[in-house]
Protein backbone atom coordinates (compact mmCIF):
# COMPACT_ATOMS: atom_id res chain seq x y z
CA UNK A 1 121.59 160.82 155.47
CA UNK A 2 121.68 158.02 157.61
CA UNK A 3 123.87 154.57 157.07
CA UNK A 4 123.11 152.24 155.47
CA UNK A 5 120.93 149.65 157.22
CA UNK A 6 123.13 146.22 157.73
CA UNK A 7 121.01 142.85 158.36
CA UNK A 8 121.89 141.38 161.56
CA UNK A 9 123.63 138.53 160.36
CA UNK A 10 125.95 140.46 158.43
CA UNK A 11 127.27 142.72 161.19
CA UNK A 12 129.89 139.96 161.60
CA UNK A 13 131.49 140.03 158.54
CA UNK A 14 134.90 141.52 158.01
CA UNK A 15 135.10 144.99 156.36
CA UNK A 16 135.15 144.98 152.76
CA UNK A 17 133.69 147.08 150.32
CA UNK A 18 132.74 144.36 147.53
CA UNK A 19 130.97 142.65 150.55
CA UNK A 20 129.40 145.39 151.57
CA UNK A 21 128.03 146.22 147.67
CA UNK A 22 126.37 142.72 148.18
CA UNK A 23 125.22 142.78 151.34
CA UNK A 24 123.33 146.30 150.04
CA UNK A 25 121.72 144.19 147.21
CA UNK A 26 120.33 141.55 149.05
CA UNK A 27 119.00 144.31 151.73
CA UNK A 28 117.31 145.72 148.25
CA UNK A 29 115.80 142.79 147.17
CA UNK A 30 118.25 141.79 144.66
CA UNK A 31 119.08 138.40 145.45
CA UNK A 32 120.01 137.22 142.12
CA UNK A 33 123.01 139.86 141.81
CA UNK A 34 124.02 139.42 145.84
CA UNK A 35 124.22 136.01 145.03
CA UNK A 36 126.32 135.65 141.77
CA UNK A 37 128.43 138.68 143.20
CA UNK A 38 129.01 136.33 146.41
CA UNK A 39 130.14 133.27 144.61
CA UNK A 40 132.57 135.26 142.52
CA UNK A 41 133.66 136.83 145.70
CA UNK A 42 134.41 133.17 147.06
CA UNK A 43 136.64 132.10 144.42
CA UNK A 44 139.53 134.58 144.76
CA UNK A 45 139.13 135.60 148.61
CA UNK A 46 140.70 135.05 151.91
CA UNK A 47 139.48 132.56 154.34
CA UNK A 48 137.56 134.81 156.28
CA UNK A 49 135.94 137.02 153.17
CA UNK A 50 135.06 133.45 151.24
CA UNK A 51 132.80 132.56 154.49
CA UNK A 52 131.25 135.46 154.68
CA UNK A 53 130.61 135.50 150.83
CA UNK A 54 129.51 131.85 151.16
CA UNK A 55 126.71 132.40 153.92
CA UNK A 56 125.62 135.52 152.00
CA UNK A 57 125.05 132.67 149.17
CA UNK A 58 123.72 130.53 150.98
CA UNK A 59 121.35 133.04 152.22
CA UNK A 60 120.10 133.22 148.76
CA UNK A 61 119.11 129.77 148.06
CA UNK A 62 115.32 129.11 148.03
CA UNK A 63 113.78 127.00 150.70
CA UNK A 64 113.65 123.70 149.56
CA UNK A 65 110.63 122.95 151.53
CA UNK A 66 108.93 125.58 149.17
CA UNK A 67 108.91 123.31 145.92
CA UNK A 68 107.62 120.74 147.91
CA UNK A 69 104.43 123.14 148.82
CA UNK A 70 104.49 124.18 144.79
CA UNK A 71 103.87 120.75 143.93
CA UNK A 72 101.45 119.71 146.19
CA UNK A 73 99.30 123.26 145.60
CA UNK A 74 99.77 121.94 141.93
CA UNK A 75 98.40 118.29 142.36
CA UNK A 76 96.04 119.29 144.51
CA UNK A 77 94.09 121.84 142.18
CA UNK A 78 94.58 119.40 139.30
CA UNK A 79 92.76 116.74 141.28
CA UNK A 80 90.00 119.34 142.51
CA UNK A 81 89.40 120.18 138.78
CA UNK A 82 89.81 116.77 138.08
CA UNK A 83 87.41 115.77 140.41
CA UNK A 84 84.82 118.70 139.14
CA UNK A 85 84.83 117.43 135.77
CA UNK A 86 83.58 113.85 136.24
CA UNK A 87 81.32 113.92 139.09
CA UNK A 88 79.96 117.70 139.33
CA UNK A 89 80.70 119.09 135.68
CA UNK A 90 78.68 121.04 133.29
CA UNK A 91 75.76 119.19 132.51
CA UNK A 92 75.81 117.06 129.00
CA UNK A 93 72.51 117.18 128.50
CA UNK A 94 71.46 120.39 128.98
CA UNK A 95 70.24 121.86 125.95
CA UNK A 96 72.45 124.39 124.09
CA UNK A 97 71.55 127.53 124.09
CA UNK A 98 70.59 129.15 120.31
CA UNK A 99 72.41 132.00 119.97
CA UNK A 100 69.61 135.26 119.26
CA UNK A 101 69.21 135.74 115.69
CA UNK A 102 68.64 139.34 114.60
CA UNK A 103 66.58 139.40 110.53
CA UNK A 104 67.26 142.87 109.14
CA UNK A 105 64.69 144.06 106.81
């Protein structure tokens, strides 16, 4: 079996083996876990463990640039829709259609 694939920006950090369970989760995908686990890991850590654990965290955080682009896709569907229903809607005065009436004998 081969070892465990490191991201490059964590072939830096010191040796440790709580570090190295987090780095593993955020390689899988869990970000969540890798990034609670790394600000636990801050608290009670030496100098040069708590940066590493700190840039793992900080790894974690969400672009903030990315709720920006959430709430323009957001206003700009509303206004499309928006914009649908007053000038380009369904047609009010169309006449409804009568729903097919079946007479059983």
């Amino acid at each position: 079996m081969s070892a465990p694939r490191v991201p490059p920006f964590a072939s830096a950090y010191p040796e440790d083996a709580e570090l190295g369970r987090l780095v593993a989760l955020f390689e899988a995908g869990d970000y969540l876990r890798a990034r609670e686990g790394a600000l636990a890991l801050a608290k009670d850590a030496e100098p040069a463990l708590r940066d590493a654990a700190l840039d793992l965290a900080a790894r974690t955080k969400p672009e903030p640039s990315a709720a920006l682009f959430f709430v323009f896709a957001a206003f700009l569907l509303l206004s499309l829709a928006g914009y649908w229903t007053l000038h380009d809607g369904p047609d009010p005065h169309a006449p409804k259609e009568k729903p097919a009436v079946e007479i059983v004998k």
